[in-house]
Each structure stands twice: as structure tokens, then as C-alpha cells.
N, C-alpha and C. Protein backbone atom coordinates (compact mmCIF):
# COMPACT_ATOMS: atom_id res chain seq x y z
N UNK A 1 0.84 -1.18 0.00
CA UNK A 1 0.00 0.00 0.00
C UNK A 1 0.88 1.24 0.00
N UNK A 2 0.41 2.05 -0.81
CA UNK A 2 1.63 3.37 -0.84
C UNK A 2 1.18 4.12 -0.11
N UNK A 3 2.30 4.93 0.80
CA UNK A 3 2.12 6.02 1.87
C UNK A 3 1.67 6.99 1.88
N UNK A 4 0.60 7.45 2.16
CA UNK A 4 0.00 8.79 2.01
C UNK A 4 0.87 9.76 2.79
N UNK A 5 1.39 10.84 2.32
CA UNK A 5 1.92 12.02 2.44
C UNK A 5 1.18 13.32 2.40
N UNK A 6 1.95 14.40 2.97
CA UNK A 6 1.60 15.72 3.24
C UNK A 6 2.25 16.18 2.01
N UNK A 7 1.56 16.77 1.02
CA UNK A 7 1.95 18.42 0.26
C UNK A 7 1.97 19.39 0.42
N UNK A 8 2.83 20.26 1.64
CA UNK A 8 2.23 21.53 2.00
C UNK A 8 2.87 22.32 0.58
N UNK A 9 2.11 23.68 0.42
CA UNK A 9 1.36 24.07 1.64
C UNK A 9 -0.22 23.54 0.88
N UNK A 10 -0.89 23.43 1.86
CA UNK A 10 -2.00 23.14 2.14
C UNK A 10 -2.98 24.12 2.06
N UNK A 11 -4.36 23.40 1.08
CA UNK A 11 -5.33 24.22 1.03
C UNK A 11 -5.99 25.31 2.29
N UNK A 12 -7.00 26.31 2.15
CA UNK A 12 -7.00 27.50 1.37
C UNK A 12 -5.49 28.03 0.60
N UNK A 13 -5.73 28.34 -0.57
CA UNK A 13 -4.40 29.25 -1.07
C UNK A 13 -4.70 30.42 -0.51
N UNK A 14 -3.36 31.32 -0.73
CA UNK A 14 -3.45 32.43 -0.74
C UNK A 14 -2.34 32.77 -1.81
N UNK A 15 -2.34 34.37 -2.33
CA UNK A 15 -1.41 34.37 -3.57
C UNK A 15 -0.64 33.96 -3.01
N UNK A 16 0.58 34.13 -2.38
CA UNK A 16 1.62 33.58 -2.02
C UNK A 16 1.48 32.10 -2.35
N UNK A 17 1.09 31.14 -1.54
CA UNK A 17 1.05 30.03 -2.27
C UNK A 17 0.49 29.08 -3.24
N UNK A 18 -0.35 30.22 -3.56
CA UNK A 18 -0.55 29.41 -4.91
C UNK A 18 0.60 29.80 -6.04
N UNK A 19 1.12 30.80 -6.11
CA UNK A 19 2.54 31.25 -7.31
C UNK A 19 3.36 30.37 -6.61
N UNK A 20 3.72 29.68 -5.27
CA UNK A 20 4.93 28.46 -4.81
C UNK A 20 4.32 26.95 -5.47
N UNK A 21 2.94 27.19 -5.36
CA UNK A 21 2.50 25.69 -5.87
C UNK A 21 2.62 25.53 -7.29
N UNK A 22 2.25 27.03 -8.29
CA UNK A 22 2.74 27.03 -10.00
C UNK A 22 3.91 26.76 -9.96
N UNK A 23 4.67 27.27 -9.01
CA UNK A 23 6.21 27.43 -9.62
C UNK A 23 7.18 26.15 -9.85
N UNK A 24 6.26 25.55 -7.81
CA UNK A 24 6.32 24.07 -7.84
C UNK A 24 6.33 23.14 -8.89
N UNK A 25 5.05 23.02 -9.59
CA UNK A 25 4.46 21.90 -10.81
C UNK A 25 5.82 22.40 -12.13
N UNK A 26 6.26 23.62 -12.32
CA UNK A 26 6.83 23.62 -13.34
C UNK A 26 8.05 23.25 -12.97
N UNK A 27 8.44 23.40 -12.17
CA UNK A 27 10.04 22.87 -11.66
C UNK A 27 9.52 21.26 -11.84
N UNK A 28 9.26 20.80 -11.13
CA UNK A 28 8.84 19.17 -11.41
C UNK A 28 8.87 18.69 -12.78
N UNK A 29 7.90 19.17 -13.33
CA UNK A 29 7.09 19.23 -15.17
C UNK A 29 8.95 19.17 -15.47
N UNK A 30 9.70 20.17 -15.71
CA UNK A 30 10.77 21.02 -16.28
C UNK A 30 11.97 19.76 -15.94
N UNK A 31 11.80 19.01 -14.74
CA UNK A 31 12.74 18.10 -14.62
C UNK A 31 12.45 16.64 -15.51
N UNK A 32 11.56 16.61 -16.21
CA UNK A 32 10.72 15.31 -16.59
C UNK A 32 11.48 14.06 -15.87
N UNK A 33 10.94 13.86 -15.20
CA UNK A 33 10.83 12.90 -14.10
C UNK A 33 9.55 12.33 -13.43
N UNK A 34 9.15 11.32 -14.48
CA UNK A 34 7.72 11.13 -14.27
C UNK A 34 7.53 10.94 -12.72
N UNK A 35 8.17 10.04 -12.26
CA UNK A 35 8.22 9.61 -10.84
C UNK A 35 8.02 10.61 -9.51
N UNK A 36 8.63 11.89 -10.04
CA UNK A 36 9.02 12.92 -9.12
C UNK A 36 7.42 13.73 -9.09
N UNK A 37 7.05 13.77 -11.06
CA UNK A 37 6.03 14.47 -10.57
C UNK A 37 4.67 14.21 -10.00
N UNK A 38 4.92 12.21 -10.07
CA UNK A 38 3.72 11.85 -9.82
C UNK A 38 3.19 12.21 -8.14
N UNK A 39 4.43 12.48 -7.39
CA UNK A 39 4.33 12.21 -5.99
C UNK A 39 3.51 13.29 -5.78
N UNK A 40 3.03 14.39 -6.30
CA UNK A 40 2.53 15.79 -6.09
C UNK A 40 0.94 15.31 -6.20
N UNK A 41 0.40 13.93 -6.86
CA UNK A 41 -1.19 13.92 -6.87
C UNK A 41 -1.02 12.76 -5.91
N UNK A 42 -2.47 12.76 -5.66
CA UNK A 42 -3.14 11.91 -4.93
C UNK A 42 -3.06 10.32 -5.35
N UNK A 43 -2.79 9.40 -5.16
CA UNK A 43 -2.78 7.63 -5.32
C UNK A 43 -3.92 7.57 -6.87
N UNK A 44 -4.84 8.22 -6.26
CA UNK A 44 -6.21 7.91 -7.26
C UNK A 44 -6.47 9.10 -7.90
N UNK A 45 -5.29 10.08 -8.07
CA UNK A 45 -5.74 11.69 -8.80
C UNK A 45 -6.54 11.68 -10.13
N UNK A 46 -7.18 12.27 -10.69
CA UNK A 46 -8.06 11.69 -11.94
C UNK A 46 -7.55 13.26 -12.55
N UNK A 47 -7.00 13.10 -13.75
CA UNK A 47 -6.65 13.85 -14.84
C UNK A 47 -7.48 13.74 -16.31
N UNK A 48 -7.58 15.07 -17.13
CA UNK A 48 -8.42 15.18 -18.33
C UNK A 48 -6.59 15.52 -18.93
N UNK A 49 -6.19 15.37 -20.07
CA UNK A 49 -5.32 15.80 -20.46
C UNK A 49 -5.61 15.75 -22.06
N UNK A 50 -5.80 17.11 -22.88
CA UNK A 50 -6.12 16.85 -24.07
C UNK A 50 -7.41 15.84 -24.36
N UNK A 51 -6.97 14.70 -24.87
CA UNK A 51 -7.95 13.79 -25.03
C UNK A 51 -7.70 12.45 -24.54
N UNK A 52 -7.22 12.52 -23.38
CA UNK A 52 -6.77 11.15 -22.48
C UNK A 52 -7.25 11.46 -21.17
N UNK A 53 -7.76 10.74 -20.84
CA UNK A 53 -8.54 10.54 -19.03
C UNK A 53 -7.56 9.53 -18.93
N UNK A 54 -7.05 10.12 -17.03
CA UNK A 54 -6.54 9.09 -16.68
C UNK A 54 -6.71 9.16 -15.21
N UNK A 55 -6.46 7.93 -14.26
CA UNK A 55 -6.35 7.92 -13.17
C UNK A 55 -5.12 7.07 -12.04
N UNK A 56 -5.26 7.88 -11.43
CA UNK A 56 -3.90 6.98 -10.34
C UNK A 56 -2.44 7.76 -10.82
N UNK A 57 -1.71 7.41 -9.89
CA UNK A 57 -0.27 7.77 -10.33
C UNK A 57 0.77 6.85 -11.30
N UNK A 58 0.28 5.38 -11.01
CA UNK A 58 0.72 4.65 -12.12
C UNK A 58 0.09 5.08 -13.98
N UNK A 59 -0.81 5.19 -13.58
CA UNK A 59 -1.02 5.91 -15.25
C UNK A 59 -0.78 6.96 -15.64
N UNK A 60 -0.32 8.24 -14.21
CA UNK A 60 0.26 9.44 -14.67
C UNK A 60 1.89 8.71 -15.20
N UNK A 61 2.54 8.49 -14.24
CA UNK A 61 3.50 8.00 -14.83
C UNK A 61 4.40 7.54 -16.17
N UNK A 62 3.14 6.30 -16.44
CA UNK A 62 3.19 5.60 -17.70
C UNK A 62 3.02 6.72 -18.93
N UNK A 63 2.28 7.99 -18.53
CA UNK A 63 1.48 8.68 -19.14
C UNK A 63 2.82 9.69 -19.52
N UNK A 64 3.58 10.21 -18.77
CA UNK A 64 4.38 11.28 -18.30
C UNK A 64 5.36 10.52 -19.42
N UNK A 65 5.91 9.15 -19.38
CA UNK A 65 7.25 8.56 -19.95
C UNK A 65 6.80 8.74 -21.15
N UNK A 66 5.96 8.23 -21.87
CA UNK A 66 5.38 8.47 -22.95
C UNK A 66 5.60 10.23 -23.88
N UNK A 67 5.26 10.55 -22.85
CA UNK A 67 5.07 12.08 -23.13
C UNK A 67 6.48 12.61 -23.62
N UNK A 68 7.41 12.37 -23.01
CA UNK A 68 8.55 12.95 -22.66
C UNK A 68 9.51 12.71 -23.68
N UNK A 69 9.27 10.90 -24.19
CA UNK A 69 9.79 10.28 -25.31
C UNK A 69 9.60 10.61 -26.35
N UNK A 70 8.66 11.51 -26.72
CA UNK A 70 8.09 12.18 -27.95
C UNK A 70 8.41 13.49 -27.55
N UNK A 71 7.77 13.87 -26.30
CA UNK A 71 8.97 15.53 -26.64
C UNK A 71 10.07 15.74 -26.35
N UNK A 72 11.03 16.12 -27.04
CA UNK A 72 12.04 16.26 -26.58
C UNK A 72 12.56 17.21 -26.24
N UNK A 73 13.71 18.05 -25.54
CA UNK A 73 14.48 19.40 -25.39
C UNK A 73 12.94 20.44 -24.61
N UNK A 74 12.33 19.76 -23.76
CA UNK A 74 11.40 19.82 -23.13
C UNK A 74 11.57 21.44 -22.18
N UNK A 75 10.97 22.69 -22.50
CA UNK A 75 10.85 23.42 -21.62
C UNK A 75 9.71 23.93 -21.37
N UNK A 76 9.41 24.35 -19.92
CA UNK A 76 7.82 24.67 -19.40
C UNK A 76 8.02 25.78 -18.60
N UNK A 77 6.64 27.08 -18.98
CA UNK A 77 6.85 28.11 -18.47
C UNK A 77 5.36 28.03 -17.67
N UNK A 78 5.00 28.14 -16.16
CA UNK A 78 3.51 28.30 -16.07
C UNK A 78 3.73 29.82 -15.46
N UNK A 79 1.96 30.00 -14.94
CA UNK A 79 1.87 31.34 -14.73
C UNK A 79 0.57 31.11 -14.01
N UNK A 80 0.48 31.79 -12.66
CA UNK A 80 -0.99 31.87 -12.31
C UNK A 80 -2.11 32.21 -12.91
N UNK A 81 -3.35 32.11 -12.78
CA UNK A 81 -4.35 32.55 -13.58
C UNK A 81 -4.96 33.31 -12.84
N UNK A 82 -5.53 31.98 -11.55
CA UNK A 82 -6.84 32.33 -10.62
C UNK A 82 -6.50 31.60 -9.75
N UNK A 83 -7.10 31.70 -8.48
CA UNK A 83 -7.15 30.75 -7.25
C UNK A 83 -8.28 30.65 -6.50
N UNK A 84 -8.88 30.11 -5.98
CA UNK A 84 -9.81 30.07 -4.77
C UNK A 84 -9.55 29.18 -4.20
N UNK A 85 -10.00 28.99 -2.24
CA UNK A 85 -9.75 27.81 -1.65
C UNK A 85 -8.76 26.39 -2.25
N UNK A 86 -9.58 25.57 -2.81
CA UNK A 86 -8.84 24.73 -3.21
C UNK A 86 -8.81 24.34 -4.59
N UNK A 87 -8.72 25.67 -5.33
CA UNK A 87 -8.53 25.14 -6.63
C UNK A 87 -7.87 26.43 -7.33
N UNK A 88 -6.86 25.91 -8.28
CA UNK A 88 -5.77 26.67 -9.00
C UNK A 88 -6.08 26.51 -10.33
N UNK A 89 -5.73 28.20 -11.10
CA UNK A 89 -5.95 27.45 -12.42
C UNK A 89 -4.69 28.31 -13.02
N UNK A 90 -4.31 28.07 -14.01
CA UNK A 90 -2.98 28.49 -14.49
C UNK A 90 -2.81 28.12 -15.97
N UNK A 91 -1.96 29.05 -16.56
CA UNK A 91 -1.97 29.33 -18.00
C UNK A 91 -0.27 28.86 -18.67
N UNK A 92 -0.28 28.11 -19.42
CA UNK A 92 1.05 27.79 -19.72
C UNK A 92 1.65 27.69 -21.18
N UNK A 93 3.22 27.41 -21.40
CA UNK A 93 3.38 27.90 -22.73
C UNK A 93 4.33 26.36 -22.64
N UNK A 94 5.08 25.47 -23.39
CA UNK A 94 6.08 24.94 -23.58
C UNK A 94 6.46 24.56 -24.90
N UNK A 95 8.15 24.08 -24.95
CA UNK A 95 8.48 24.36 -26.36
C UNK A 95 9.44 22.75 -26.51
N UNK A 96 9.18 22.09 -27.41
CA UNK A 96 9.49 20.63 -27.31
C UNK A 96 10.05 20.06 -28.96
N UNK A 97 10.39 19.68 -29.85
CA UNK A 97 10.61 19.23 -30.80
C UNK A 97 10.56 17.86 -30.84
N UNK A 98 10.25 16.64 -32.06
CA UNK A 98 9.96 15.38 -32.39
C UNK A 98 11.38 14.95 -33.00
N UNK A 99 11.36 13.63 -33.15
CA UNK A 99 12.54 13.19 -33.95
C UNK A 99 12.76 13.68 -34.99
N UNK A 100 11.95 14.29 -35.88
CA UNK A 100 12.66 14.82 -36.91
C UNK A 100 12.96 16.12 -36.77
N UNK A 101 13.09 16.78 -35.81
CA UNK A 101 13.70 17.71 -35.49
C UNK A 101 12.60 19.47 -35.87
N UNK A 102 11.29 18.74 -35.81
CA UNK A 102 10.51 19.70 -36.25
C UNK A 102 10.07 20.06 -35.12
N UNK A 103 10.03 21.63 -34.66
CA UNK A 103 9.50 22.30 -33.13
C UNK A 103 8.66 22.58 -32.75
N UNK A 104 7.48 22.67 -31.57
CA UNK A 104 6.12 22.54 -31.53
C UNK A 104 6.50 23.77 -30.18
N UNK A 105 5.66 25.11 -30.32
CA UNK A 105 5.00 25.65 -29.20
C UNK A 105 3.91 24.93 -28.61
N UNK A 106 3.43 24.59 -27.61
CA UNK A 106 2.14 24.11 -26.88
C UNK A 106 1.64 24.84 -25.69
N UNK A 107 0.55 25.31 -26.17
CA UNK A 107 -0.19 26.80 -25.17
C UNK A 107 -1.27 25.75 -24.26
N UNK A 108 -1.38 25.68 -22.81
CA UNK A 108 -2.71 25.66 -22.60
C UNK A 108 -3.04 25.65 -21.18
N UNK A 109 -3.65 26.15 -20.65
CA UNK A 109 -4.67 26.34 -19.53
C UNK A 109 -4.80 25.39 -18.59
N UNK A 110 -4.68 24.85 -17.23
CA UNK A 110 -4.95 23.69 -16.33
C UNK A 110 -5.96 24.10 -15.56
N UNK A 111 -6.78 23.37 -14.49
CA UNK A 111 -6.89 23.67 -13.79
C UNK A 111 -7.25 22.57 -12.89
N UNK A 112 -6.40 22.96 -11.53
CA UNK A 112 -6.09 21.52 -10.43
C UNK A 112 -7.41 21.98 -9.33
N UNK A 113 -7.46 21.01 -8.58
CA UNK A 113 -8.11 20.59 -7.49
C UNK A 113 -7.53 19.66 -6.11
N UNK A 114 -7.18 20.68 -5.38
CA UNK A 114 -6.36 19.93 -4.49
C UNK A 114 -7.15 19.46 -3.21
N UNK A 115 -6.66 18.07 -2.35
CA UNK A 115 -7.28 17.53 -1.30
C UNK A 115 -6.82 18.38 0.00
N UNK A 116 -7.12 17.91 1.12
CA UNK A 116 -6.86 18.71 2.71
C UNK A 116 -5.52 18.58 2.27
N UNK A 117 -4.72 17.47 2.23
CA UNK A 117 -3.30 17.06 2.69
C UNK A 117 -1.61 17.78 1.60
N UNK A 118 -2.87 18.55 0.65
CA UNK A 118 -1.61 19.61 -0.15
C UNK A 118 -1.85 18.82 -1.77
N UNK A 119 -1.99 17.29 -1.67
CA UNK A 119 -2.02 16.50 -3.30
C UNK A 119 -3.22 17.34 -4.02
N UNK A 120 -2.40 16.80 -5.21
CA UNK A 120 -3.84 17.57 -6.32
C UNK A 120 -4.50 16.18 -6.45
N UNK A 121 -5.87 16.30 -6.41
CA UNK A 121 -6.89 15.61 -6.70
C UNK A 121 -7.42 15.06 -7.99
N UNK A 122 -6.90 16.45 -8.68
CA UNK A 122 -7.89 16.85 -10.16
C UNK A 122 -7.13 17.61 -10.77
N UNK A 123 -6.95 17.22 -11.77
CA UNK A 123 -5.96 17.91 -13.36
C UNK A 123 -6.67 18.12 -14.51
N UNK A 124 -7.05 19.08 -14.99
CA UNK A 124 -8.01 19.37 -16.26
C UNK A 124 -6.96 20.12 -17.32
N UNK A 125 -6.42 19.52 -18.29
CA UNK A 125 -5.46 20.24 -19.34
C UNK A 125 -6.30 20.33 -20.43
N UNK A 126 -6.31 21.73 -21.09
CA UNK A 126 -7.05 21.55 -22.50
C UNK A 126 -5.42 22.46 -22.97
N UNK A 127 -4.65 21.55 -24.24
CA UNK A 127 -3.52 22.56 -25.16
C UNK A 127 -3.35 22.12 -26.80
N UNK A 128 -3.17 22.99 -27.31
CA UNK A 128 -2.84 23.46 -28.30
C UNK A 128 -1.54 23.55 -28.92
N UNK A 129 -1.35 22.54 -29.72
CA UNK A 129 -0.33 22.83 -30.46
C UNK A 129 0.81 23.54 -31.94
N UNK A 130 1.77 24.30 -31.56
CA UNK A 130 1.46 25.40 -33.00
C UNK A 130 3.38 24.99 -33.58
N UNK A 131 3.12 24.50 -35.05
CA UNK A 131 4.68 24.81 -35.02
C UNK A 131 5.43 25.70 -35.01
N UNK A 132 6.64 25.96 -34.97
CA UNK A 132 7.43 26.98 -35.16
C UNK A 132 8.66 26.65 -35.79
N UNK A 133 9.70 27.46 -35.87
CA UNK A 133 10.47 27.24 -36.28
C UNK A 133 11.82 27.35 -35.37
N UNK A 134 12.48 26.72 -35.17
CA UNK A 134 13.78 26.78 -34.15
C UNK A 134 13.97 28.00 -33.48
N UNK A 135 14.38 28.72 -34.41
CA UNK A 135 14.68 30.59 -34.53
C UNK A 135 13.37 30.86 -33.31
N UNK A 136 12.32 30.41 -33.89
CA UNK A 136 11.74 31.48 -33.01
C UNK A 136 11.24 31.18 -31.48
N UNK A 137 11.81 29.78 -31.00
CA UNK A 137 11.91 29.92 -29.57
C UNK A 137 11.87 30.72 -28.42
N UNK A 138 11.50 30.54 -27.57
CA UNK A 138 11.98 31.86 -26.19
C UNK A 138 11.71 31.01 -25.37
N UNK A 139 11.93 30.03 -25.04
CA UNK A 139 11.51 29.15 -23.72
C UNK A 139 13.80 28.44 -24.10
N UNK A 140 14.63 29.67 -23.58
CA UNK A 140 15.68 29.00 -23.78
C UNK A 140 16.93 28.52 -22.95
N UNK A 141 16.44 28.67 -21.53
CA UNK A 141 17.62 28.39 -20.89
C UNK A 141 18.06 27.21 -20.24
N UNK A 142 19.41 27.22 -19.88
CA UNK A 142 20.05 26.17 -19.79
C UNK A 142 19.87 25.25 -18.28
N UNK A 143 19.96 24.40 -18.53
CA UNK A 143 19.09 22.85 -17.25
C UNK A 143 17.95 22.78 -17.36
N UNK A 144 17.40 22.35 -15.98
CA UNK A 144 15.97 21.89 -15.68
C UNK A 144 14.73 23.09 -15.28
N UNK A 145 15.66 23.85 -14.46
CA UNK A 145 15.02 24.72 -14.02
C UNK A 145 14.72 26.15 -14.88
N UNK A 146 13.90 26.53 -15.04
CA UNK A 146 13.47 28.27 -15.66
C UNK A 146 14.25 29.02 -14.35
N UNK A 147 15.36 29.90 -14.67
CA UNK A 147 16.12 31.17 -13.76
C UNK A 147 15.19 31.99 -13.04
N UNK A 148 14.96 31.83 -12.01
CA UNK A 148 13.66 32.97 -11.37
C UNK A 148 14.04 34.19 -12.44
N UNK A 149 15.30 35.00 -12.56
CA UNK A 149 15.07 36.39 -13.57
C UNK A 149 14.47 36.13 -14.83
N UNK A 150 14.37 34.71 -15.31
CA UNK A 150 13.47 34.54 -16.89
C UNK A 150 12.83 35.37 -17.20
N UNK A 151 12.51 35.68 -18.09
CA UNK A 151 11.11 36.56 -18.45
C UNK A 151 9.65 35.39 -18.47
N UNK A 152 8.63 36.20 -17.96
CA UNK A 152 7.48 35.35 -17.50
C UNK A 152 6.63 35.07 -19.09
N UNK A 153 5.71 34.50 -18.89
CA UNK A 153 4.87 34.00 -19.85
C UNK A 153 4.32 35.54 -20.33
N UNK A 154 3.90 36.47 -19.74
CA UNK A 154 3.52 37.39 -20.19
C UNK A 154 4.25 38.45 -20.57
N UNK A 155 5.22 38.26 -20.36
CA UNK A 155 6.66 39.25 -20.42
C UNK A 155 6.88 38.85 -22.04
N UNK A 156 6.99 37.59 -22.06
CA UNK A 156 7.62 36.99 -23.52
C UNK A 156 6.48 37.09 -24.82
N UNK A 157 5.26 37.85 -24.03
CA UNK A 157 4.44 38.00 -25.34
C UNK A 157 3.64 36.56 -25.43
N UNK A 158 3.60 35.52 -24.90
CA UNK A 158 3.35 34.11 -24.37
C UNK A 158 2.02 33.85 -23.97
């Protein structure tokens, strides 16, 4: 049986932590490490993603490796949207390329639902994908992490 854990911080948000909990998911997302990011939902979290329902952390997982294998040079910018009590919604941009070396912007919107204990419950992704061309990137810096000085999603015109 897997261990139920604490996610602080813990529902009600307030701005403050809800911009630590965005900043959170993209640092995670940004490391692709399915494993790492599964620990952030709930055992039984139920996700909409595009056009895949899924549930549990074993199918985020499975879901995440998948993902990752097809995108490659993987970077993720989020951004708050909205908050109330226990639910976050947030607006995002990332920039990924396929084996043949062709580059995909992907724009889109979440919005989570978190339990008492800090896990998200509930993942609703609707995104959009647009090509581009190498050149015109802006999601560009170096490791896992986005530099807190980055320029934000809205800064970059994003």
C-alpha cells in the first residue's frame, strides 16, 4: 500500500502560495521525471489531459514517460491565472521538438483541485499545439530549471 503524504502548503491558497505551488508543478514538469512528478497527486488523482482521461499515479507515470519520449528538449513556463480555496488554475506555454527535429510551441490552460493534505486531486489540461520554427523559440535556458530572472509568460508575449 503506498504512503499517504503531506503536500504543503495546504489548502486555502493564498497568492503567495498558490505562485509556490505554479512554480512548484513547473520545476517538477521542467525536470521530466515522471516519478518525481507523480508524488505531487493523490494515489487515485483523476486527470483530463487533451484527449486522455486518466487515473492513479501509475497511469500518470506511464502517461508522463510516454510524453517525454516524444517531446524532446522539453521546456515549461507556467503562470498563475486564478485561485480560490482549493482550486488553482494556471496558464502555460512549452516548447518541445519530435525526432525529426521539427518544433512545436504548446499553449494551454490547467486547472487543479487539491485535497486537505496539499495533493492535487484533479488535473483538467485543455492545449494546443502550433509549429514553429527553431529561430523562433523563447523558452531558452540552460538545465531543468526556468532562472527565477526569466522573463514570465507574459513578459515573452506568451
Amino acid at each position: 500500500m503506498e504512503k499517504e503524504m503531506s503536500k504543503p502548503p495546504v489548502p486555502p491558497s493564498t497568492d503567495e502560495t498558490a505562485r509556490l505551488r505554479v512554480r512548484a508543478a513547473e520545476d517538477a514538469w521542467n525536470s521530466r521525471d515522471p516519478v518525481r512528478v507523480a508524488q505531487a497527486y493523490t494515489p487515485d488523482s483523476i486527470w483530463r489531459n487533451r484527449s486522455e482521461f486518466l487515473q492513479g499515479r501509475e497511469a500518470i507515470v506511464a502517461f508522463l514517460e510516454r510524453k517525454w519520449a516524444r517531446e524532446q528538449d522539453y521546456r515549461l513556463a507556467k503562470e498563475l491565472w486564478a485561485f480560490q480555496q482549493d482550486r488553482i488554475a494556471v496558464r502555460f506555454a512549452y516548447e518541445w521538438h519530435d525526432e525529426q527535429e521539427r518544433w512545436f510551441r504548446s499553449y494551454g490552460n490547467e486547472n487543479w483541485e487539491f485535497a486537505a493534505d496539499g495533493l492535487m486531486r484533479w488535473r483538467l489540461a485543455s492545449i494546443n499545439d502550433v509549429p514553429i520554427e527553431e529561430s523562433d523559440r523563447r523558452l531558452r535556458w540552460v538545465g531543468d530549471r526556468r532562472p527565477d530572472d526569466y522573463a514570465s509568460l507574459t513578459a515573452l508575449g506568451l
